[in-house]
PDB file of N, CA and C in Angstrom:
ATOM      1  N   UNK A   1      96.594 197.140  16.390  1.00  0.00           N
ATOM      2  CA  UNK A   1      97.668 197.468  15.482  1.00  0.00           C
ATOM      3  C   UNK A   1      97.165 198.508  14.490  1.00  0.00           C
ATOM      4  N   UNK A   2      97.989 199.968  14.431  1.00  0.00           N
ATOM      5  CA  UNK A   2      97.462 200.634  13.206  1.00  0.00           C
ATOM      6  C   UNK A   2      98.925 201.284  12.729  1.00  0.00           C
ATOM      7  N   UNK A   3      99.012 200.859  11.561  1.00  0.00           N
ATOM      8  CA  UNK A   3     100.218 200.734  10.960  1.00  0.00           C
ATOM      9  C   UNK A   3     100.088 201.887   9.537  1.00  0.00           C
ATOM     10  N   UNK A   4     100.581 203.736   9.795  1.00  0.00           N
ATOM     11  CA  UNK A   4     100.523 204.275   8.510  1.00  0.00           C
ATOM     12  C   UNK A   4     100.846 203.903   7.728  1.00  0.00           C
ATOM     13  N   UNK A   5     100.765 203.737   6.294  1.00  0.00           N
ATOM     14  CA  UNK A   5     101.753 203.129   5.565  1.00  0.00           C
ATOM     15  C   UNK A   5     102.279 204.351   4.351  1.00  0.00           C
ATOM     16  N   UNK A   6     101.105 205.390   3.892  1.00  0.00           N
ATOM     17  CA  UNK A   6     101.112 206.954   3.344  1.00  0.00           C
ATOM     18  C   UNK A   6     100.228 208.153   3.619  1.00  0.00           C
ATOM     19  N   UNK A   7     100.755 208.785   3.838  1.00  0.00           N
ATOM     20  CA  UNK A   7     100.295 209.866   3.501  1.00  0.00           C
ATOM     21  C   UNK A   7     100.174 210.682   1.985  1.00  0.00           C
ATOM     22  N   UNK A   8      98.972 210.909   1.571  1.00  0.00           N
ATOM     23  CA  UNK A   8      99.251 211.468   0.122  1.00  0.00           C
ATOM     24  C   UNK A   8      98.462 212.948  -0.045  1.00  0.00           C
ATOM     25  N   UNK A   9      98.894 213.745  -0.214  1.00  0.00           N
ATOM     26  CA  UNK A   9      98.283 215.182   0.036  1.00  0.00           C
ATOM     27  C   UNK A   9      97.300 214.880  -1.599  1.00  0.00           C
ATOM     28  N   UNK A  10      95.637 215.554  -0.935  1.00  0.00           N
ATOM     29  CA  UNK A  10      94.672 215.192  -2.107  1.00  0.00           C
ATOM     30  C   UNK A  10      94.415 216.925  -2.679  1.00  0.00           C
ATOM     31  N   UNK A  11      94.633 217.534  -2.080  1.00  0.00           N
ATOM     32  CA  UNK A  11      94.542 218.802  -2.069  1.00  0.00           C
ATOM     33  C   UNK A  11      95.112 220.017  -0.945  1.00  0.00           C
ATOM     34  N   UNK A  12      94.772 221.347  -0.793  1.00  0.00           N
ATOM     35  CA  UNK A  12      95.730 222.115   0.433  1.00  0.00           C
ATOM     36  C   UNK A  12      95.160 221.625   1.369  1.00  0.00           C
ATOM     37  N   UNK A  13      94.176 221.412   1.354  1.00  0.00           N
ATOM     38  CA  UNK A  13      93.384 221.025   2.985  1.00  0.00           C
ATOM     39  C   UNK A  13      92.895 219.906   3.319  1.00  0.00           C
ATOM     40  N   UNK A  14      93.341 218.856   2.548  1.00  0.00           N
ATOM     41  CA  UNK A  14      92.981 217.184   2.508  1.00  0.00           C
ATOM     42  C   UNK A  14      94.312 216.740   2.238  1.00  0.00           C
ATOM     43  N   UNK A  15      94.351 215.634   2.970  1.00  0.00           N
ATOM     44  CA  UNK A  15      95.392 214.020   2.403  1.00  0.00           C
ATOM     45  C   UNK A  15      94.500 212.887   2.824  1.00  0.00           C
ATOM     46  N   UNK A  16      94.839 211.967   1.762  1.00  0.00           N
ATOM     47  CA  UNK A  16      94.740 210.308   1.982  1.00  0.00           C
ATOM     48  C   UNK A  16      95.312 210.001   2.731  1.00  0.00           C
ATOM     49  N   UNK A  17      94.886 209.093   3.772  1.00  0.00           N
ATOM     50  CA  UNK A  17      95.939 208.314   4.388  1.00  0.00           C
ATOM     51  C   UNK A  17      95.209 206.597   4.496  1.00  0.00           C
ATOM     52  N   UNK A  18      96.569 205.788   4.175  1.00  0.00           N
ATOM     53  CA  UNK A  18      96.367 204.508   3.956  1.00  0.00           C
ATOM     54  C   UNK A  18      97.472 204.374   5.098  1.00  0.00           C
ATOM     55  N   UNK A  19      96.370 203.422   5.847  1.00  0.00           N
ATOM     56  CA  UNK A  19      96.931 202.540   7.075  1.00  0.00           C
ATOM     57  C   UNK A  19      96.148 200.809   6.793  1.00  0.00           C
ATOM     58  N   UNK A  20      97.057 200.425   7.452  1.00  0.00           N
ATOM     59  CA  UNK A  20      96.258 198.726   8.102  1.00  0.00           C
ATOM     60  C   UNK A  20      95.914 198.925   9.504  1.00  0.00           C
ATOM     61  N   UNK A  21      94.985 198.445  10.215  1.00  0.00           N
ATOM     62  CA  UNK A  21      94.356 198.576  11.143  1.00  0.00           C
ATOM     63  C   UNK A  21      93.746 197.072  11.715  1.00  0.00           C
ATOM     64  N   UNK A  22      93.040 197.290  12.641  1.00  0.00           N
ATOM     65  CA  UNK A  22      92.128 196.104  13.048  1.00  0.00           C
ATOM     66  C   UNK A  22      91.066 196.480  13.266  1.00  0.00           C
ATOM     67  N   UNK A  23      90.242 195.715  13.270  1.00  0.00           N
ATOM     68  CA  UNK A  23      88.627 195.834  13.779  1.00  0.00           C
ATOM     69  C   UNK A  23      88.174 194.875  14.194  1.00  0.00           C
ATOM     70  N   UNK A  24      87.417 195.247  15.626  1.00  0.00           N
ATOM     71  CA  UNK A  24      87.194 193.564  16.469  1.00  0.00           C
ATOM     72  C   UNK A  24      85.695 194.134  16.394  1.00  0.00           C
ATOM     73  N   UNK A  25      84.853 192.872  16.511  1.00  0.00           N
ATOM     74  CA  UNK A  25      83.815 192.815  15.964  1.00  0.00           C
ATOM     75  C   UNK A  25      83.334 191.873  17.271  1.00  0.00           C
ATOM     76  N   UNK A  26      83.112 191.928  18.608  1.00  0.00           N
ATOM     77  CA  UNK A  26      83.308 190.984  19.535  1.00  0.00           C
ATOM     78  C   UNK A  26      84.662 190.210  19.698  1.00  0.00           C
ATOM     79  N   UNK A  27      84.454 188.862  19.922  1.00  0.00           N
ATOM     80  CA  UNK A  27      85.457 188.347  19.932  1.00  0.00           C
ATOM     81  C   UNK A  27      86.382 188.023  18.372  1.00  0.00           C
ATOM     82  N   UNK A  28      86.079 188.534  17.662  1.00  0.00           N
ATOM     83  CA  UNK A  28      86.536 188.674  16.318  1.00  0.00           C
ATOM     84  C   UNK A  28      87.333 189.400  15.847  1.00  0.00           C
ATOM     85  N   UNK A  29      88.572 189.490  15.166  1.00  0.00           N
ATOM     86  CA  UNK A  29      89.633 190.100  15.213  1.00  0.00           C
ATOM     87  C   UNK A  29      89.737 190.422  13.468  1.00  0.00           C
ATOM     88  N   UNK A  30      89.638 191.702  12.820  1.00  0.00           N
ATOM     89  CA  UNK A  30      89.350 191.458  11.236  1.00  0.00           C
ATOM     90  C   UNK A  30      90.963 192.186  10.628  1.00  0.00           C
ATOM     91  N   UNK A  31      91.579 192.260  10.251  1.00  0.00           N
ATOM     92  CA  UNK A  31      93.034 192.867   9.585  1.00  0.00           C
ATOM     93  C   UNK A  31      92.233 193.462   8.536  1.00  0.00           C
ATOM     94  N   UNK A  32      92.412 194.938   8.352  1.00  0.00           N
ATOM     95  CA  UNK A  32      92.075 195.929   7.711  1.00  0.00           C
ATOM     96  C   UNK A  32      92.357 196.830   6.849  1.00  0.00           C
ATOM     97  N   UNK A  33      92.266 196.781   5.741  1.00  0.00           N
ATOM     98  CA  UNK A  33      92.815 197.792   5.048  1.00  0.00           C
ATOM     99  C   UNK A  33      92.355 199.728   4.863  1.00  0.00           C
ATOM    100  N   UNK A  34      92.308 200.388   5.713  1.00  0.00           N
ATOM    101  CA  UNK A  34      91.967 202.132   5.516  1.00  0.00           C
ATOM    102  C   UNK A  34      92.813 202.466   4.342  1.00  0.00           C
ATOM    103  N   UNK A  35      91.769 203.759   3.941  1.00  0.00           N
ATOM    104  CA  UNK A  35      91.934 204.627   3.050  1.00  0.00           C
ATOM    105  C   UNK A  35      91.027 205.723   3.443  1.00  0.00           C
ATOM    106  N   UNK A  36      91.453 206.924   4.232  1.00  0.00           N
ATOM    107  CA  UNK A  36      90.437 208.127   4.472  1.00  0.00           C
ATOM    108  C   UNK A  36      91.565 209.002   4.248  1.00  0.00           C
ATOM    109  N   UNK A  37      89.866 210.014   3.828  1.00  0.00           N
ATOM    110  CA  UNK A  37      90.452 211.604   3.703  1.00  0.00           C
ATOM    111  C   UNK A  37      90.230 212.321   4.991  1.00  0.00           C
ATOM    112  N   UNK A  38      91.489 212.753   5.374  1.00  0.00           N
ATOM    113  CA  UNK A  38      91.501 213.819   6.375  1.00  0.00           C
ATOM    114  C   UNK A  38      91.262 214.836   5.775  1.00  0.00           C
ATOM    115  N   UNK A  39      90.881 216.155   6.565  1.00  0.00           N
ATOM    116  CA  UNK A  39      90.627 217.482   6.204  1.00  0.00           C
ATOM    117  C   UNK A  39      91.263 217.996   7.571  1.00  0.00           C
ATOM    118  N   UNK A  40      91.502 219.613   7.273  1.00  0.00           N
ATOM    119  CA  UNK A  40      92.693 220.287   8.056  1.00  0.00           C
ATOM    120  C   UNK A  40      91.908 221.341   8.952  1.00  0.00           C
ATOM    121  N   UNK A  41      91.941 221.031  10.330  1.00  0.00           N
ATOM    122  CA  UNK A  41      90.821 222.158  11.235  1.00  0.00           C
ATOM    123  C   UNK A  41      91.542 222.438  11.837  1.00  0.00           C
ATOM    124  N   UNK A  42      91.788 223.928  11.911  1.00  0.00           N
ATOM    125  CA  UNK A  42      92.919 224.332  12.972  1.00  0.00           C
ATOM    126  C   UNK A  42      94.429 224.095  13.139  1.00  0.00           C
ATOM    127  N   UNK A  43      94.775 223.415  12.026  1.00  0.00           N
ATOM    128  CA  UNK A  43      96.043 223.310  12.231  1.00  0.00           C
ATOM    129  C   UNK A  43      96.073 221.540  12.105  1.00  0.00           C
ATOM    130  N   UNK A  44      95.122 220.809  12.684  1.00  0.00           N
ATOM    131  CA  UNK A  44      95.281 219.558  12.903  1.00  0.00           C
ATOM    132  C   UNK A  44      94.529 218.873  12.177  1.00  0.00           C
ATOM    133  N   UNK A  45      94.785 217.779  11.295  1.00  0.00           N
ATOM    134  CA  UNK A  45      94.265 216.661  10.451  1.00  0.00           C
ATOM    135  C   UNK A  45      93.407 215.859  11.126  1.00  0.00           C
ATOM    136  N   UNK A  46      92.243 216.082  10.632  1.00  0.00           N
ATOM    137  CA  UNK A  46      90.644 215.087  11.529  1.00  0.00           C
ATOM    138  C   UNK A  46      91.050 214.181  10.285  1.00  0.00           C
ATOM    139  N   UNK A  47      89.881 213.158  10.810  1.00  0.00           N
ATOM    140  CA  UNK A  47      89.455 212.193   9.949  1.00  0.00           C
ATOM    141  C   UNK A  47      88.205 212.732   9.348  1.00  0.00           C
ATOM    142  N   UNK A  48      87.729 212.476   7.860  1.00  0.00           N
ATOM    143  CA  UNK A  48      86.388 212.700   7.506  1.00  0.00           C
ATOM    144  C   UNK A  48      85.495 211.804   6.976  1.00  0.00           C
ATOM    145  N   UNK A  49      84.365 212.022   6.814  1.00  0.00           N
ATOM    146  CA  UNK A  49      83.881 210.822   6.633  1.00  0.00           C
ATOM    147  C   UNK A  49      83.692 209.710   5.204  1.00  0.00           C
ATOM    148  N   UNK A  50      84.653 210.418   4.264  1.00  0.00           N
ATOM    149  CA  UNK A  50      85.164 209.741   3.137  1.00  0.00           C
ATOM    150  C   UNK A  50      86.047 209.086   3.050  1.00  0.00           C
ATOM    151  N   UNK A  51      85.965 207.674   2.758  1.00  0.00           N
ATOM    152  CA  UNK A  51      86.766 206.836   2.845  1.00  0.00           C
ATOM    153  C   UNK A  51      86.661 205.108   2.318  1.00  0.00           C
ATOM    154  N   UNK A  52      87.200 204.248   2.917  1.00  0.00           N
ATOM    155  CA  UNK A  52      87.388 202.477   2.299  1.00  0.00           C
ATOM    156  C   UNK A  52      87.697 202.225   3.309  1.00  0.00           C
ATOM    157  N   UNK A  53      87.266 200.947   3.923  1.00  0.00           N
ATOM    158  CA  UNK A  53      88.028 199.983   4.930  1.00  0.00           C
ATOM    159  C   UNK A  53      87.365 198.762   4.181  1.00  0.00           C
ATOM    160  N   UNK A  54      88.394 197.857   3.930  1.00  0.00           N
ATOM    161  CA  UNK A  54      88.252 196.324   3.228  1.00  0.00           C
ATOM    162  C   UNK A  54      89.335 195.484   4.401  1.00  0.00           C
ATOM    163  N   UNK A  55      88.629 194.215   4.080  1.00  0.00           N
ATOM    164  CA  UNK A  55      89.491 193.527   4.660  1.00  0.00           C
ATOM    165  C   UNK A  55      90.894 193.146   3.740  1.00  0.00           C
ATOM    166  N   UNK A  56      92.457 193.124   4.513  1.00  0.00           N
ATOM    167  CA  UNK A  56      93.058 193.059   4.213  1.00  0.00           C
ATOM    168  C   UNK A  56      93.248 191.952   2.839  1.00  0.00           C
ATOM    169  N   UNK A  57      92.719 190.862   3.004  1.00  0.00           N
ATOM    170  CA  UNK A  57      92.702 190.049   1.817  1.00  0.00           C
ATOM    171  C   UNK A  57      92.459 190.215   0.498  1.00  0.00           C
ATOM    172  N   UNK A  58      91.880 191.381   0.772  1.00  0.00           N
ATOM    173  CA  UNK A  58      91.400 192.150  -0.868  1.00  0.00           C
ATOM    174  C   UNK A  58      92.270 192.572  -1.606  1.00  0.00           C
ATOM    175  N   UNK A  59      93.104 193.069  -0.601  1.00  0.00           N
ATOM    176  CA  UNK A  59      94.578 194.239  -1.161  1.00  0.00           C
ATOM    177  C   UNK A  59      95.470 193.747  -2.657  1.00  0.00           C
ATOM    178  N   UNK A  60      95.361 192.398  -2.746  1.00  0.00           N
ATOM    179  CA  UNK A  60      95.969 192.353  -4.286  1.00  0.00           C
ATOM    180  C   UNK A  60      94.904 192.195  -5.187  1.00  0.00           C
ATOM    181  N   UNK A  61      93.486 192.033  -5.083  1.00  0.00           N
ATOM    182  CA  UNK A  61      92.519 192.168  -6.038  1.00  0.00           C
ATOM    183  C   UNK A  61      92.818 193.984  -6.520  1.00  0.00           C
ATOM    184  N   UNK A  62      92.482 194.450  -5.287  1.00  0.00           N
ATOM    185  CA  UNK A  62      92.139 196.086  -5.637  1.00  0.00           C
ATOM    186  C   UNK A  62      93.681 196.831  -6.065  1.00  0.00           C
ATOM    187  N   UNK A  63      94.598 196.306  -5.805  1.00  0.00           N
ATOM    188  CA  UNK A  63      96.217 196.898  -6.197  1.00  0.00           C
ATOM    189  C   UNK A  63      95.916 196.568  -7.715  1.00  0.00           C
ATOM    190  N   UNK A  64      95.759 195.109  -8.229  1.00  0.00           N
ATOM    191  CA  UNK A  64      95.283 195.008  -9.631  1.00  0.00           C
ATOM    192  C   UNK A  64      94.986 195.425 -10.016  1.00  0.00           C
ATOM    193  N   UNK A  65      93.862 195.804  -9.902  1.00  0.00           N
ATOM    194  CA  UNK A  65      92.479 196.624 -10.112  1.00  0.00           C
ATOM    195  C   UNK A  65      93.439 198.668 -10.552  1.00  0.00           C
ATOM    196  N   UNK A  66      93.866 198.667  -9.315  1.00  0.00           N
ATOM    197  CA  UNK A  66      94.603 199.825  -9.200  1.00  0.00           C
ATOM    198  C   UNK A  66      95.612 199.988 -10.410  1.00  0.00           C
ATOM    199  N   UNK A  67      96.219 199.467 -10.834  1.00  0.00           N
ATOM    200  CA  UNK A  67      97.467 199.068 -11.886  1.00  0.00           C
ATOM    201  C   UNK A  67      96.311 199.252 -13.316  1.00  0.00           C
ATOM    202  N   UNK A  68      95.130 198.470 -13.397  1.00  0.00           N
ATOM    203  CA  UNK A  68      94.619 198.408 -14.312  1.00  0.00           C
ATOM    204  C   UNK A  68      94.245 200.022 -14.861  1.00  0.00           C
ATOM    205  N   UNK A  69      93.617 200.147 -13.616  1.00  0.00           N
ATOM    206  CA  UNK A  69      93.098 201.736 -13.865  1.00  0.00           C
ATOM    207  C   UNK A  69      94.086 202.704 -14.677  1.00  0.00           C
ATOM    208  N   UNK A  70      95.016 202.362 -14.151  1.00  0.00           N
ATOM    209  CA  UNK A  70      96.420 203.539 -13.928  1.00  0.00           C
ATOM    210  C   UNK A  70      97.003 203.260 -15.679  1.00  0.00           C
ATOM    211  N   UNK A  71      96.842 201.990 -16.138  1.00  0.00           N
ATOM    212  CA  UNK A  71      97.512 201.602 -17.608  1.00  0.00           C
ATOM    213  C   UNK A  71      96.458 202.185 -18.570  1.00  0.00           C
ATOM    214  N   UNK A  72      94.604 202.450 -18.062  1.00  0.00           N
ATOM    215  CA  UNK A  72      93.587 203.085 -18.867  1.00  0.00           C
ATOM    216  C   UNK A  72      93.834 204.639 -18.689  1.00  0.00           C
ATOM    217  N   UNK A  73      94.435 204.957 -17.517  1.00  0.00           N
ATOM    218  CA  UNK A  73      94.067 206.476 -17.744  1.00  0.00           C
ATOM    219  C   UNK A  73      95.602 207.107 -18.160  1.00  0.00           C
ATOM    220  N   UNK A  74      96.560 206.187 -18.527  1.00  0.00           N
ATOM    221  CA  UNK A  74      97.883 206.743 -18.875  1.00  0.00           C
ATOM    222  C   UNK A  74      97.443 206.064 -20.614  1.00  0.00           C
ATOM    223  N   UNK A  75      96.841 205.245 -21.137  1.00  0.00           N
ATOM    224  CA  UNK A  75      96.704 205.840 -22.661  1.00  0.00           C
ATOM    225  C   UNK A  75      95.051 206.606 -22.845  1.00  0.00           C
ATOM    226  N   UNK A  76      94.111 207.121 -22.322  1.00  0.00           N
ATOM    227  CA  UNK A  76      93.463 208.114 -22.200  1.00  0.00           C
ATOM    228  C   UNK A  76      94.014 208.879 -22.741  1.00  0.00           C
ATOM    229  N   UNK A  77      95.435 209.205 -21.802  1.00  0.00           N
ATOM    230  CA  UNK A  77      96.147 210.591 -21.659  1.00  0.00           C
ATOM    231  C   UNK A  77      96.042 211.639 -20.516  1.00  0.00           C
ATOM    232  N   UNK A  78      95.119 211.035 -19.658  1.00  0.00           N
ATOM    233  CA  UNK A  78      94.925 211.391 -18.216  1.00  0.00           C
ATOM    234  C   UNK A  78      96.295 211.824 -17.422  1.00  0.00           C
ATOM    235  N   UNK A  79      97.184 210.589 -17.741  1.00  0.00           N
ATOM    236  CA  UNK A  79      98.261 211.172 -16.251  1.00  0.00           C
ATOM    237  C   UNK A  79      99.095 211.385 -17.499  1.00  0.00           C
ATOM    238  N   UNK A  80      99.836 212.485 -17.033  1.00  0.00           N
ATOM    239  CA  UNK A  80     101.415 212.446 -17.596  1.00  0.00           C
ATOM    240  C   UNK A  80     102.622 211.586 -16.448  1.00  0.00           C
ATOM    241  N   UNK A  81     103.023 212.637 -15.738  1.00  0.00           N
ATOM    242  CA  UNK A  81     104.486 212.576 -15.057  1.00  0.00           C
ATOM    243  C   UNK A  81     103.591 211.535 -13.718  1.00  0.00           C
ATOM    244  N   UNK A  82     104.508 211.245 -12.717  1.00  0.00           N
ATOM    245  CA  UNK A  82     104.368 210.637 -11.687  1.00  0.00           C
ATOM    246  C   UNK A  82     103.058 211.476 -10.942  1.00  0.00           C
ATOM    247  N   UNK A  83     101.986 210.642 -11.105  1.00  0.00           N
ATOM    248  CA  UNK A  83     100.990 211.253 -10.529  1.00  0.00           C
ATOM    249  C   UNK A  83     100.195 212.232 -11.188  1.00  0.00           C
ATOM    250  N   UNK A  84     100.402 213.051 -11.830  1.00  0.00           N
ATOM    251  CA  UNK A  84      99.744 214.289 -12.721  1.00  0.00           C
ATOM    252  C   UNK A  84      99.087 214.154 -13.525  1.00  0.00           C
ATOM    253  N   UNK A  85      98.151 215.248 -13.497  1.00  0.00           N
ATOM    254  CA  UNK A  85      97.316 215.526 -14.873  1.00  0.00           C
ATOM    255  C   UNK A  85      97.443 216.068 -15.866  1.00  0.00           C
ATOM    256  N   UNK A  86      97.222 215.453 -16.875  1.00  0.00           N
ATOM    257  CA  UNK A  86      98.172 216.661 -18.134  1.00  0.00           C
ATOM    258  C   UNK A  86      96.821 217.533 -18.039  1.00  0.00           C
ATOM    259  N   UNK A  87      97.303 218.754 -18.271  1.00  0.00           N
ATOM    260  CA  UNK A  87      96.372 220.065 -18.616  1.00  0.00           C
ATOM    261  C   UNK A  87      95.691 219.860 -19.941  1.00  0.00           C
ATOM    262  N   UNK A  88      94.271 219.786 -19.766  1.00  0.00           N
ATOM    263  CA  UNK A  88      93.236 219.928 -21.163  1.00  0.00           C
ATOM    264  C   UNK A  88      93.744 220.787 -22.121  1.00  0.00           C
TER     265      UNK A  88
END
C-alpha cells in the first residue's frame, strides 16, 4: 500500500512528498509514515536521499509536535500568511 497524501513544492526543483507506505521486514509488515524530498532530473521527480520514515503510530506525537512548532514560529514572527515567511 502507498498512499500520496501531499505534495508540497520546497523549492523550483524540489517538493515534499508525504505518503503512508509499508515496509516488510521479513515476515513483518510495518505501516509507515514518508516524508522525502524529490528533486527534478529531466523533467521527472526522483526521490532523494533526504527524508523521515516513522512508523505510523508516531503521527499524532509528531503532528503535535508539528502544531507546537508552528504556534513558536508564528509569535517569533517567522510565518506570516499560510505558509510564508515574513521578509527580514
Amino acid at each position: 500500500m502507498r498512499k500520496l497524501i501531499a505534495t508540497i513544492p520546497k523549492n523550483a526543483c524540489q517538493e515534499i512528498r508525504v505518503a503512508l507506505d509499508e515496509f516488510e521486514a521479513g515476515d513483518v509488515t510495518y505501516n509507515m509514515l514518508s516524508l522525502r524530498v524529490f528533486y527534478e532530473d529531466g523533467g521527472e521527480h526522483r526521490p532523494g536521499r533526504n527524508g523521515l520514515n516513522v512508523r505510523v503510530e508516531l503521527l499524532p506525537a509528531i503532528v503535535a509536535a508539528l502544531r507546537d512548532a508552528e504556534t513558536e514560529a508564528r509569535k517569533a514572527g517567522l510565518l506570516g500568511g499560510e505558509g510564508e515567511k515574513r521578509a527580514a
